[in-house]
C-alpha atoms as a PDB file:
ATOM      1  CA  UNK A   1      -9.189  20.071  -5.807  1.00  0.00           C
ATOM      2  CA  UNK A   2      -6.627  21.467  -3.374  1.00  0.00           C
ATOM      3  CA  UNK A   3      -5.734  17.984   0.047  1.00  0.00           C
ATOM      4  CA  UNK A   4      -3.999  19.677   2.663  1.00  0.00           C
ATOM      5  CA  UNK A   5      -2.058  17.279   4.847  1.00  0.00           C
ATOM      6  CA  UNK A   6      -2.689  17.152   9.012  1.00  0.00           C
ATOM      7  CA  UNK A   7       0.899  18.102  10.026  1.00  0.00           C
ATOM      8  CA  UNK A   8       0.337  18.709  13.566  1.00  0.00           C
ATOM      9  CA  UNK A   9      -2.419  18.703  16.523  1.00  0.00           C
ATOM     10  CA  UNK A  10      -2.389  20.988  19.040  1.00  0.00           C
ATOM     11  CA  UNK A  11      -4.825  21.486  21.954  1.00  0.00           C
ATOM     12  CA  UNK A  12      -6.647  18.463  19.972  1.00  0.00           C
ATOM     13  CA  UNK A  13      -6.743  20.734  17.261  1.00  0.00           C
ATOM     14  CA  UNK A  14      -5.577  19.561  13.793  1.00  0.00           C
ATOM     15  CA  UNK A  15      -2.685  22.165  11.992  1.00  0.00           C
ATOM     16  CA  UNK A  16      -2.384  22.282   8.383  1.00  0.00           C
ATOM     17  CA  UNK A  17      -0.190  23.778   5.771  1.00  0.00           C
ATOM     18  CA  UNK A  18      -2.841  26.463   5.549  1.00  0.00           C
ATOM     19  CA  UNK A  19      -4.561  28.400   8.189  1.00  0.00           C
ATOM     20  CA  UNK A  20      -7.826  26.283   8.918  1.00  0.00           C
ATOM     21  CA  UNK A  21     -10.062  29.384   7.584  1.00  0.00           C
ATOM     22  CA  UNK A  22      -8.377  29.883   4.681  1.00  0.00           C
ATOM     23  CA  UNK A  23      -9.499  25.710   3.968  1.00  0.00           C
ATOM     24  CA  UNK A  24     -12.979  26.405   4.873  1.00  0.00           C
ATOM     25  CA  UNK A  25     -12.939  29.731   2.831  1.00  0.00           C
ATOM     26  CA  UNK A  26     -12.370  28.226  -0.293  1.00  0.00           C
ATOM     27  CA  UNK A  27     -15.506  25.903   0.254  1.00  0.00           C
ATOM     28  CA  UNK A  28     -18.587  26.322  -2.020  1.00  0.00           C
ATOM     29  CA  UNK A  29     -21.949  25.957  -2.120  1.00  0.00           C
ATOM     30  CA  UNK A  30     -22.587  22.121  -3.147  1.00  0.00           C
ATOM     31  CA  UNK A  31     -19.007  21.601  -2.181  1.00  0.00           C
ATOM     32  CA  UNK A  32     -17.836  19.059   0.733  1.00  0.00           C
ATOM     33  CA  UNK A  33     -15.216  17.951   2.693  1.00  0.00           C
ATOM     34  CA  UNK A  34     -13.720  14.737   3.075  1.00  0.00           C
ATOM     35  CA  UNK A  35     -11.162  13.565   5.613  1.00  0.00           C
ATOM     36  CA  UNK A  36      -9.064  10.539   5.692  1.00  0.00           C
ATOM     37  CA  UNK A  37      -6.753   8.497   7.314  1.00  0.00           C
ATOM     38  CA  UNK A  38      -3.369   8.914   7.460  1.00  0.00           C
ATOM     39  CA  UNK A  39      -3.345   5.065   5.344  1.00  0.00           C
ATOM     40  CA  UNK A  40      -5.788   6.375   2.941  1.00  0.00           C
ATOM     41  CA  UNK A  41      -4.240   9.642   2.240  1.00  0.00           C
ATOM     42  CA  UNK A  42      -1.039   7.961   1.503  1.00  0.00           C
ATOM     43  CA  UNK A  43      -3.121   5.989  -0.932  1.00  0.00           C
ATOM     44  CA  UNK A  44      -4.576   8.429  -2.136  1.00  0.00           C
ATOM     45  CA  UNK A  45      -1.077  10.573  -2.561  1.00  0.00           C
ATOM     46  CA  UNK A  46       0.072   7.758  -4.439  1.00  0.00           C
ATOM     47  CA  UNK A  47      -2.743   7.502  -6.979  1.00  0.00           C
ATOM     48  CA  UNK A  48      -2.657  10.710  -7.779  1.00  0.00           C
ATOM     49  CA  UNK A  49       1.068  10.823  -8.401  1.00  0.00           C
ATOM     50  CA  UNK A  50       0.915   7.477 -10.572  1.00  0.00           C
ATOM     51  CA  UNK A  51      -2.233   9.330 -12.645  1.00  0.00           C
ATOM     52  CA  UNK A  52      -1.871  12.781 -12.254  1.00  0.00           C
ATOM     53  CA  UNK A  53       1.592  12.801 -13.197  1.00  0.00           C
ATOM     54  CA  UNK A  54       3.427   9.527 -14.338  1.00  0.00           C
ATOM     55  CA  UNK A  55       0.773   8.405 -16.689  1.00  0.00           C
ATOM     56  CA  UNK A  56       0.594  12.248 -18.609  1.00  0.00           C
ATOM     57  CA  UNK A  57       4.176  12.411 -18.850  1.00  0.00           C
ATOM     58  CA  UNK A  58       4.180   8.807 -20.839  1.00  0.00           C
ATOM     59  CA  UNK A  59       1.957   9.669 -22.685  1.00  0.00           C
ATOM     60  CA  UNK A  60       3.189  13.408 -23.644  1.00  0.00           C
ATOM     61  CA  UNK A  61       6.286  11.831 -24.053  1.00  0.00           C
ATOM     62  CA  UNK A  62       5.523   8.987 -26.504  1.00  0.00           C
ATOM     63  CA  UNK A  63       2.165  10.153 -28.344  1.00  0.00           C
ATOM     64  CA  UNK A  64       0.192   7.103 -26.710  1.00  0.00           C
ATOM     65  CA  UNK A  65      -2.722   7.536 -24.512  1.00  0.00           C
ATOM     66  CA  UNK A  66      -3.042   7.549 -20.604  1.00  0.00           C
ATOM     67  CA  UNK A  67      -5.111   4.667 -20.935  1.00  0.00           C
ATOM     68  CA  UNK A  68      -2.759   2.470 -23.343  1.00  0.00           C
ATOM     69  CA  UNK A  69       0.561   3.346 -20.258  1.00  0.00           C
ATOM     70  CA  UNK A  70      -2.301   2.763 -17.433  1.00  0.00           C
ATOM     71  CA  UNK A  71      -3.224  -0.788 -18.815  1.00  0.00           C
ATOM     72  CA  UNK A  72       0.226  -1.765 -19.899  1.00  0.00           C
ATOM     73  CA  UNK A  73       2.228  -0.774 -16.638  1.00  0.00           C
ATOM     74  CA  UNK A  74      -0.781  -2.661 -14.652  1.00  0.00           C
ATOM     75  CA  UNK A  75      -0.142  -5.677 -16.673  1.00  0.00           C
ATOM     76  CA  UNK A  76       3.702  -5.621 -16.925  1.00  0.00           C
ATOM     77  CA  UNK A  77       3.956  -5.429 -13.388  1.00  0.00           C
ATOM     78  CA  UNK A  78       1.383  -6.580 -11.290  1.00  0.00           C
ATOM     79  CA  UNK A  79      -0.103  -9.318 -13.834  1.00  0.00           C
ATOM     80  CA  UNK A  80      -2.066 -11.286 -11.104  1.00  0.00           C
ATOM     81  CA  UNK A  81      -3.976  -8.510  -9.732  1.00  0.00           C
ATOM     82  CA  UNK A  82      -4.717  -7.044 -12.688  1.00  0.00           C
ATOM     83  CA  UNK A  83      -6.352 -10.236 -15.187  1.00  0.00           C
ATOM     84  CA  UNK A  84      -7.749  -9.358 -18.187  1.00  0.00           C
ATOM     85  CA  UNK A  85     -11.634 -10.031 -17.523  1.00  0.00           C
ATOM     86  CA  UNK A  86     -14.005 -10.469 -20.600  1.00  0.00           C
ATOM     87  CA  UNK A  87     -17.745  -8.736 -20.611  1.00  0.00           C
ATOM     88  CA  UNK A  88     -20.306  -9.672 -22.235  1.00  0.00           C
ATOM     89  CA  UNK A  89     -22.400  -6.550 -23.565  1.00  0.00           C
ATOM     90  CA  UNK A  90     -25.059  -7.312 -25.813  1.00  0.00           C
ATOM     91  CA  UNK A  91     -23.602  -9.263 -28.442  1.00  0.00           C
ATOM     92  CA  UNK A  92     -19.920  -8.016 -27.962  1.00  0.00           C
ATOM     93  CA  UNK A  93     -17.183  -9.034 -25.472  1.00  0.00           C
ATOM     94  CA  UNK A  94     -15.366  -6.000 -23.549  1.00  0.00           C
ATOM     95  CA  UNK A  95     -12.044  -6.534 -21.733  1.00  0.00           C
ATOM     96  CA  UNK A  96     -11.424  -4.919 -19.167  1.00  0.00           C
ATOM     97  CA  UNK A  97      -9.209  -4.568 -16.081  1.00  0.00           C
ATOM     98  CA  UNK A  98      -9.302  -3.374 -12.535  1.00  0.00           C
ATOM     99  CA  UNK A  99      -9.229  -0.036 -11.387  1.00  0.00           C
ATOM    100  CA  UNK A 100      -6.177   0.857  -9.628  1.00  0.00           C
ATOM    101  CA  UNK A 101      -8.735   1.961  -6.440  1.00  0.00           C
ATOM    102  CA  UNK A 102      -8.386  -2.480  -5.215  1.00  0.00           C
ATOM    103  CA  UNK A 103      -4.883  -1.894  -4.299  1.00  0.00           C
ATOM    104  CA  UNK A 104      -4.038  -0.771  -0.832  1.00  0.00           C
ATOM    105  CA  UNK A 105      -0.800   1.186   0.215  1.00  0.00           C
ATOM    106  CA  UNK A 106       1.634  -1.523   0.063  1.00  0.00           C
ATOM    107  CA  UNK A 107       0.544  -2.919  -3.345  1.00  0.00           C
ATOM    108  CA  UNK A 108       0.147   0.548  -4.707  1.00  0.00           C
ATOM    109  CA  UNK A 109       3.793   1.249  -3.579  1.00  0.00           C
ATOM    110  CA  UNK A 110       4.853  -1.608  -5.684  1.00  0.00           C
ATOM    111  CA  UNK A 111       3.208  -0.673  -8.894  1.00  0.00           C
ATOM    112  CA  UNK A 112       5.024   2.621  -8.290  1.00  0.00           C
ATOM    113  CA  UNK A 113       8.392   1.076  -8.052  1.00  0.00           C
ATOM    114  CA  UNK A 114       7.742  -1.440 -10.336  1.00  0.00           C
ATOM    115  CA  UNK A 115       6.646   0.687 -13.009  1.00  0.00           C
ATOM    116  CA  UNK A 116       9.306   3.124 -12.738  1.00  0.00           C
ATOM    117  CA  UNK A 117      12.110   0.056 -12.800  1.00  0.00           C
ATOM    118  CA  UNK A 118       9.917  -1.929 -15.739  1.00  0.00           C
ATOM    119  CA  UNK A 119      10.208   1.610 -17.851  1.00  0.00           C
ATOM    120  CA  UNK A 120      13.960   2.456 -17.368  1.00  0.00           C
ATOM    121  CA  UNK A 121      15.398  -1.291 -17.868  1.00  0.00           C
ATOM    122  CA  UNK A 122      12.995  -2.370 -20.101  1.00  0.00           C
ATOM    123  CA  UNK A 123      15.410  -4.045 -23.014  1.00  0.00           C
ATOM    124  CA  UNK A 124      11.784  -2.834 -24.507  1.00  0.00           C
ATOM    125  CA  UNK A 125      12.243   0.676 -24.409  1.00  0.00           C
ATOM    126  CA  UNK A 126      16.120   1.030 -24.321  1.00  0.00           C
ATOM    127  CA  UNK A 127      17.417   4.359 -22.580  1.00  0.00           C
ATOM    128  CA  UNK A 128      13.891   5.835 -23.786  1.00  0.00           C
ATOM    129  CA  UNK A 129      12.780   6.336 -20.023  1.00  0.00           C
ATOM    130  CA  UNK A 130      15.737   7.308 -18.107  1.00  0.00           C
ATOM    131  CA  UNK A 131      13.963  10.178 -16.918  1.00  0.00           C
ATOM    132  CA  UNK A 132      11.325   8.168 -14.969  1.00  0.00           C
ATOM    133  CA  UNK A 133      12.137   8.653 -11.599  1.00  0.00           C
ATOM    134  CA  UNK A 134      10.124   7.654  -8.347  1.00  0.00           C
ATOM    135  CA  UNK A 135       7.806  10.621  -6.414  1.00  0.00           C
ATOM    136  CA  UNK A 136      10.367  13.023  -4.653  1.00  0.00           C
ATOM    137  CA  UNK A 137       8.194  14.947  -2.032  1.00  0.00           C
ATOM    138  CA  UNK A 138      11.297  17.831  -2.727  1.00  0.00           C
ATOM    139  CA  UNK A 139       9.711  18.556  -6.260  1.00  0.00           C
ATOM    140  CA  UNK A 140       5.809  18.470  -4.963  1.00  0.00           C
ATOM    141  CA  UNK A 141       4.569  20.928  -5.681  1.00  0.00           C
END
């Protein structure tokens, strides 16, 4: 699903990357739109970056799932806002943890970092992770 960023208004108009029309021409029946703030769409940036990109590459990289980096990172670096909570379903006990959605932009920023520093000096993982690096808007594509 293609976000395209406000990067300018003009005669209270927004501007985007993309010619307006072009946005609305790639809409489809049953589609939508959805706007945010500029907060949420930083939240949202970052998200997507620590899902859509860190999480794959771990687990490319070392043959574990998304899930397995998702929940370790979480607990490794932001421990008390992600406890381990047991459910009771039927006659077995799930644990689960938060979704990454209850953090807001500052706390989100911090799993970022922190999971990017946890993964390269890691005693842990030795020089395994060197090539984590943080988001660099240069290589966005």
């Amino acid at each position: 699903m293609p976000e395209y960023r406000v990067v300018s208004i003009i005669d209270n108009q927004p501007t985007f990357t993309k010619p307006l029309t072009a946005i609305l021409g790639d809409l489809q029946v049953g589609g939508g739109i959805k706007t945010l703030s500029p907060l949420e769409y930083i939240t949202a940036q970052q998200r997507a970056w620590f899902k859509g990109i860190l999480l794959p590459a771990l687990a490319k990289d070392t043959g574990d799932s998304v899930e397995y980096w998702e929940t370790q990172l979480k607990l490794a670096v932001l421990p008390d806002d992600f406890r381990l909570t047991a459910i009771a379903h039927g006659k077995r006990v799930i644990h689960t943890i938060p979704s990454i959605t209850i953090l807001g932009k500052r706390k989100m920023n911090q799993l970022i970092e922190g999971s990017v520093q946890h993964l390269r000096e890691c005693p842990e993982y030795g020089d395994q992770f060197q090539w984590v690096t943080l988001p660099d808007k240069e290589l966005a594509s």
